[in-house]
Protein backbone atom coordinates (compact mmCIF):
# COMPACT_ATOMS: atom_id res chain seq x y z
CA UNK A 1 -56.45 -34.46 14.34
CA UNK A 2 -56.58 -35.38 18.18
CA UNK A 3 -59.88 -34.08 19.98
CA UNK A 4 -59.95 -33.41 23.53
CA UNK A 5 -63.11 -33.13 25.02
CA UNK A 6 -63.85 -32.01 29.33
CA UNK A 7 -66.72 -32.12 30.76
CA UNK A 8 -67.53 -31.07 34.70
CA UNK A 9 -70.53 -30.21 36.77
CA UNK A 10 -70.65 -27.79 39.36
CA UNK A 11 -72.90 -26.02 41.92
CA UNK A 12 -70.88 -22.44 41.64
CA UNK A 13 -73.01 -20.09 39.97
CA UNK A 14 -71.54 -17.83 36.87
CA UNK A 15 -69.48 -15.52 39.00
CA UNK A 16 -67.63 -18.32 40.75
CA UNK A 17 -67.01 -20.62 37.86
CA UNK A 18 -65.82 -17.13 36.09
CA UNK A 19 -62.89 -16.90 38.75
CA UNK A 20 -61.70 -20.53 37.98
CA UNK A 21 -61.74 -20.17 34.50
CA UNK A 22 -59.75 -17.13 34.75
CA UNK A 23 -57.68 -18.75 36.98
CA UNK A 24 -57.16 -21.81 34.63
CA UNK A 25 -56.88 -19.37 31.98
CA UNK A 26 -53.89 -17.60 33.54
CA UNK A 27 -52.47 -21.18 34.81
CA UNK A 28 -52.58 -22.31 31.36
CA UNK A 29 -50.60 -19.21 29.71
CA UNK A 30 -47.84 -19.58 32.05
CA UNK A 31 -47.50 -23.51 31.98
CA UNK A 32 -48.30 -24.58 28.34
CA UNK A 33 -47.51 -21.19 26.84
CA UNK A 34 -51.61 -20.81 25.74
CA UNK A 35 -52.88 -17.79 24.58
CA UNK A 36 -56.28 -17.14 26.06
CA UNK A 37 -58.91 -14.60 25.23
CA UNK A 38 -61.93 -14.72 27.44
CA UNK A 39 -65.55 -13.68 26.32
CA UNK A 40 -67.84 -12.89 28.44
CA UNK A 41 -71.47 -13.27 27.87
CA UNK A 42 -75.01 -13.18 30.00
CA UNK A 43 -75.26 -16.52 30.33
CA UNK A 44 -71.95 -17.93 30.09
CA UNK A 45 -68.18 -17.06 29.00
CA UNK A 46 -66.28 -18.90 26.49
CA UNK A 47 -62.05 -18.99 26.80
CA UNK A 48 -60.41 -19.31 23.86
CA UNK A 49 -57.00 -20.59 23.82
CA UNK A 50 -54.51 -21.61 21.30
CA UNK A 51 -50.39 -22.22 20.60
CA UNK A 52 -48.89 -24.10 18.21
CA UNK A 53 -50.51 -27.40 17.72
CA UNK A 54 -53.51 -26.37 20.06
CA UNK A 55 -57.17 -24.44 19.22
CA UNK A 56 -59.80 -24.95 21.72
CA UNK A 57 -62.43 -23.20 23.94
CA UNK A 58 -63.59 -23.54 27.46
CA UNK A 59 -67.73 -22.73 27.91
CA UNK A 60 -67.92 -21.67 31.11
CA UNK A 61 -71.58 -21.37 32.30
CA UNK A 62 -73.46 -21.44 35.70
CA UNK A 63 -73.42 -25.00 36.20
CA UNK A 64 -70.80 -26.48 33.69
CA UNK A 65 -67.51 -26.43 32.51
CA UNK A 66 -66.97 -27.80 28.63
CA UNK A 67 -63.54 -28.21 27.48
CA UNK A 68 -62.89 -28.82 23.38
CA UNK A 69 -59.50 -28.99 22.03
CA UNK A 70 -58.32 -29.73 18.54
CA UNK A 71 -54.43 -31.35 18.60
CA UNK A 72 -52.26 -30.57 15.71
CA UNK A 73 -50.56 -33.88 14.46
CA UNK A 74 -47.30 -34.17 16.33
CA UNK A 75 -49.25 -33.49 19.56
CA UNK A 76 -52.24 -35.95 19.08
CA UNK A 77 -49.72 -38.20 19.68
CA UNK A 78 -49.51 -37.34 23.49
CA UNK A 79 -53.00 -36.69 23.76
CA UNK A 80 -53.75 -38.84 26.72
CA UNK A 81 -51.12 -37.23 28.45
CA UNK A 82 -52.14 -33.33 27.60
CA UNK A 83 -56.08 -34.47 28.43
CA UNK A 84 -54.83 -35.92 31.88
CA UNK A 85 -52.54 -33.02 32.87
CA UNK A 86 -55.95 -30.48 31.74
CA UNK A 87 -58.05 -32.29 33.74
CA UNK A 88 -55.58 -32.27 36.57
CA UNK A 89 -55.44 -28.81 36.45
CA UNK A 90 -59.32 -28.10 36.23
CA UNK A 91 -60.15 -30.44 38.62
CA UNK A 92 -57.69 -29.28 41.83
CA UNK A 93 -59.38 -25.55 41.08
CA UNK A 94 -62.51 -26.97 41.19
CA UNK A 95 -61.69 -28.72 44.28
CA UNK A 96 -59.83 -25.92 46.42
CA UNK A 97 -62.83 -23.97 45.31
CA UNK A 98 -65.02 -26.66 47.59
CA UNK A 99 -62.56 -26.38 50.69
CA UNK A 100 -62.80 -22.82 50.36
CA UNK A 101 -66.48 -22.97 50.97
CA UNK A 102 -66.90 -25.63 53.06
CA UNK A 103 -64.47 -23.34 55.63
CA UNK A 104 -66.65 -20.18 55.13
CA UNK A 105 -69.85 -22.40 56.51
CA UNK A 106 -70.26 -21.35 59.79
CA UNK A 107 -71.73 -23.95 63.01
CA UNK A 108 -75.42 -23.47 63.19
């Protein structure tokens, strides 16, 4: 079995990174045809998704995003393609996420 494995720091706090990972979450279920289940915790949330040929989890915490996924057979095969596309995804979130608060700054 193929293992896909994301890692990215951020400066967001919980409640922000919670609104990407929803957002991936949702992104995810409508592109790849996941089915995510989010758990929510003090410290950090965990999304579980899965289809055929995928299991994995995204940890979600204040400072961190960790992506593990375990590829069924005929899909380790295009593994470098799936992990490229995920990080694609996570990575233009996390990234209109800065330009979002980089505008809010005001001029001192």
């Amino acid at each position: 079995m193929a293992e896909i494995r994301i890692h990215r720091d951020h400066d967001l706090g919980l409640k922000k990174a919670r609104e990407i990972a929803w957002k991936w979450a949702e992104q995810v279920e409508e592109k790849f045809d996941m089915e995510c289940t989010v758990h929510e915790g003090e410290d950090e949330d965990t999304v579980e998704f899965t289809r055929s040929g995928v299991k994995g989890e995204l940890t979600v915490a204040a400072n961190h995003f960790d992506l593990k996924a375990q590829l069924g057979f005929l899909l380790g095969a295009f593994k470098k393609t799936i992990e490229s596309e995920v990080e694609k995804e996570l990575d233009t979130l996390l990234a209109a996420n800065k330009k979002k608060a980089a505008t809010k700054k005001k001029p001192a």
